[in-house]
Protein backbone atom coordinates (compact mmCIF):
# COMPACT_ATOMS: atom_id res chain seq x y z
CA UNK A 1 111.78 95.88 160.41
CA UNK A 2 113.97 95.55 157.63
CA UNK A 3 117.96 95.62 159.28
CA UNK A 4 121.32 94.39 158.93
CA UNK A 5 123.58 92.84 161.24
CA UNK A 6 126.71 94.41 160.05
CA UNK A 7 124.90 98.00 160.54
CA UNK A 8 121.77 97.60 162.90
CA UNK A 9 120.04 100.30 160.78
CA UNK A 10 116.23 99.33 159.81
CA UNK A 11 113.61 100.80 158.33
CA UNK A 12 110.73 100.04 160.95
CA UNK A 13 107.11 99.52 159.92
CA UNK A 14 108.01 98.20 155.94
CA UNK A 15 105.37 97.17 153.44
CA UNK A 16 107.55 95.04 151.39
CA UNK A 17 111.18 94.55 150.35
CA UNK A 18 112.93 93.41 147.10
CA UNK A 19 116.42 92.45 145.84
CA UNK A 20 117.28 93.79 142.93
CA UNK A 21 118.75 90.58 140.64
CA UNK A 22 122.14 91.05 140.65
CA UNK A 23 121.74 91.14 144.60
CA UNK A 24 123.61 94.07 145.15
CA UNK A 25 120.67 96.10 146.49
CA UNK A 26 117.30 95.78 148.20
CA UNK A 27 114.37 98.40 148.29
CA UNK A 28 111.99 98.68 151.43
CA UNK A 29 108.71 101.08 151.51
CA UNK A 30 107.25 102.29 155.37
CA UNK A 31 104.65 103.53 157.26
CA UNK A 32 106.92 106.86 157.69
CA UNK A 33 106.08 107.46 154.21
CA UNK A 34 109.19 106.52 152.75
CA UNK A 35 111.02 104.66 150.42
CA UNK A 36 114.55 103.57 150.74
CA UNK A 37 117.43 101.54 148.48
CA UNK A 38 120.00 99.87 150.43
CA UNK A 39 123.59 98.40 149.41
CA UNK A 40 122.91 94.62 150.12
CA UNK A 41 126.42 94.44 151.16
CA UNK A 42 127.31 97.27 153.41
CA UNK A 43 123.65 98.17 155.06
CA UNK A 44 123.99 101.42 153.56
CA UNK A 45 121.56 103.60 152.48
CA UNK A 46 121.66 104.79 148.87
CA UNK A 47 118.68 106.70 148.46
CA UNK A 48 115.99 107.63 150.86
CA UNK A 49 113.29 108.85 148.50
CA UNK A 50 110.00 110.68 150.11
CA UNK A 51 107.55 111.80 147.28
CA UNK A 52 104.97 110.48 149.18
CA UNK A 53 102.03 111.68 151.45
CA UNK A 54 101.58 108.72 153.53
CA UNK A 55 102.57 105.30 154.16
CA UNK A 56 104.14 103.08 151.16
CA UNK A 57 102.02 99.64 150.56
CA UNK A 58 104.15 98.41 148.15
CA UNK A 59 107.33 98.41 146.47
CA UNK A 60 109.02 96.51 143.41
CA UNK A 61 111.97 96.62 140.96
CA UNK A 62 111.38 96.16 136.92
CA UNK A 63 112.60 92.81 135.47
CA UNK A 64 115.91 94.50 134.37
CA UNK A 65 116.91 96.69 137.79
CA UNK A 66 116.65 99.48 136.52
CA UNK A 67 113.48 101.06 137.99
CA UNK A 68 112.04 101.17 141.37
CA UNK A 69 108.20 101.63 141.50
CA UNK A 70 106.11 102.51 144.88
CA UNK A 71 102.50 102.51 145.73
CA UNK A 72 101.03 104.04 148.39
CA UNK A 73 97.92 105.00 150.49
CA UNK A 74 97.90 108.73 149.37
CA UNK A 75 96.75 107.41 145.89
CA UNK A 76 100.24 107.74 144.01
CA UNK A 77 102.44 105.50 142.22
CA UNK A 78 106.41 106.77 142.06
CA UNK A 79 108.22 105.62 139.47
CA UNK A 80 112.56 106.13 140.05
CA UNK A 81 115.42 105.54 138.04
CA UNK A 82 117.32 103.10 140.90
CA UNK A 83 120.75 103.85 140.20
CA UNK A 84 120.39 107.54 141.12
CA UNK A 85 116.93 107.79 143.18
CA UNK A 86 115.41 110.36 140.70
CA UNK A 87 112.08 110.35 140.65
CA UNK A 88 110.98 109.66 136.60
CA UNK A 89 107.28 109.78 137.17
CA UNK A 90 104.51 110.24 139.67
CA UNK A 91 100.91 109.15 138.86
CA UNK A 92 98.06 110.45 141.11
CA UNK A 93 94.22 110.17 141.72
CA UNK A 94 93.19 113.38 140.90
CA UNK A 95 90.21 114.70 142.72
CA UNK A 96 87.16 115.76 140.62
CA UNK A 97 86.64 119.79 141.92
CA UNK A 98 83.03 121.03 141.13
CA UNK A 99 83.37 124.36 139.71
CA UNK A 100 80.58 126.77 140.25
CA UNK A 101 78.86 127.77 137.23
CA UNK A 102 77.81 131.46 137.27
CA UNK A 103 75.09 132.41 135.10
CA UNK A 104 75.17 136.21 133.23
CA UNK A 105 72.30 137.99 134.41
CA UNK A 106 70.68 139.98 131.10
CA UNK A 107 68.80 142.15 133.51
């Protein structure tokens, strides 16, 4: 459970948290298939961010702070821009669908 004293709020069941570098935020992914940013300071949430089917595995920043990325059992990887909680881009394992092949009859 990721919490704060100052707040009590949590994010129960998280896969992983991270401070961004200048410290000011931290990013926790869940087993309630969500992803939130959190104002170090305050306990705050900034953005709650649910692209995802099921539950997060992972979460990370980029070296510079400016990105969030999330991985998660669905087979997706979210890519946000962290100071506004848009999502940028969302990579998925795409199933392979069999199309049936219908053969013209010359009779």
């Amino acid at each position: 459970v990721v919490s704060t004293q100052s707040t009590g709020r949590t994010h129960r069941g998280y896969y992983g948290h991270f401070v961004v570098a200048d410290g000011k935020m931290v990013v926790s992914g869940s087993i309630d298939n969500s992803v939130i940013v959190w104002d170090v300071k305050t306990g705050k949430k900034l953005h709650l961010l649910k692209e995802h089917s099921h539950y997060v595995q992972g979460v990370t920043w980029d070296p510079l702070g400016e990105y969030i990325c999330s991985l998660s059992s669905d087979r997706s990887l979210c890519i946000y821009e962290a100071a506004r909680g848009n999502l940028i881009h969302n990579v998925s394992k795409h199933r392979r669908e069999k199309k049936k092949v219908e053969k013209d009859s010359d009779d």
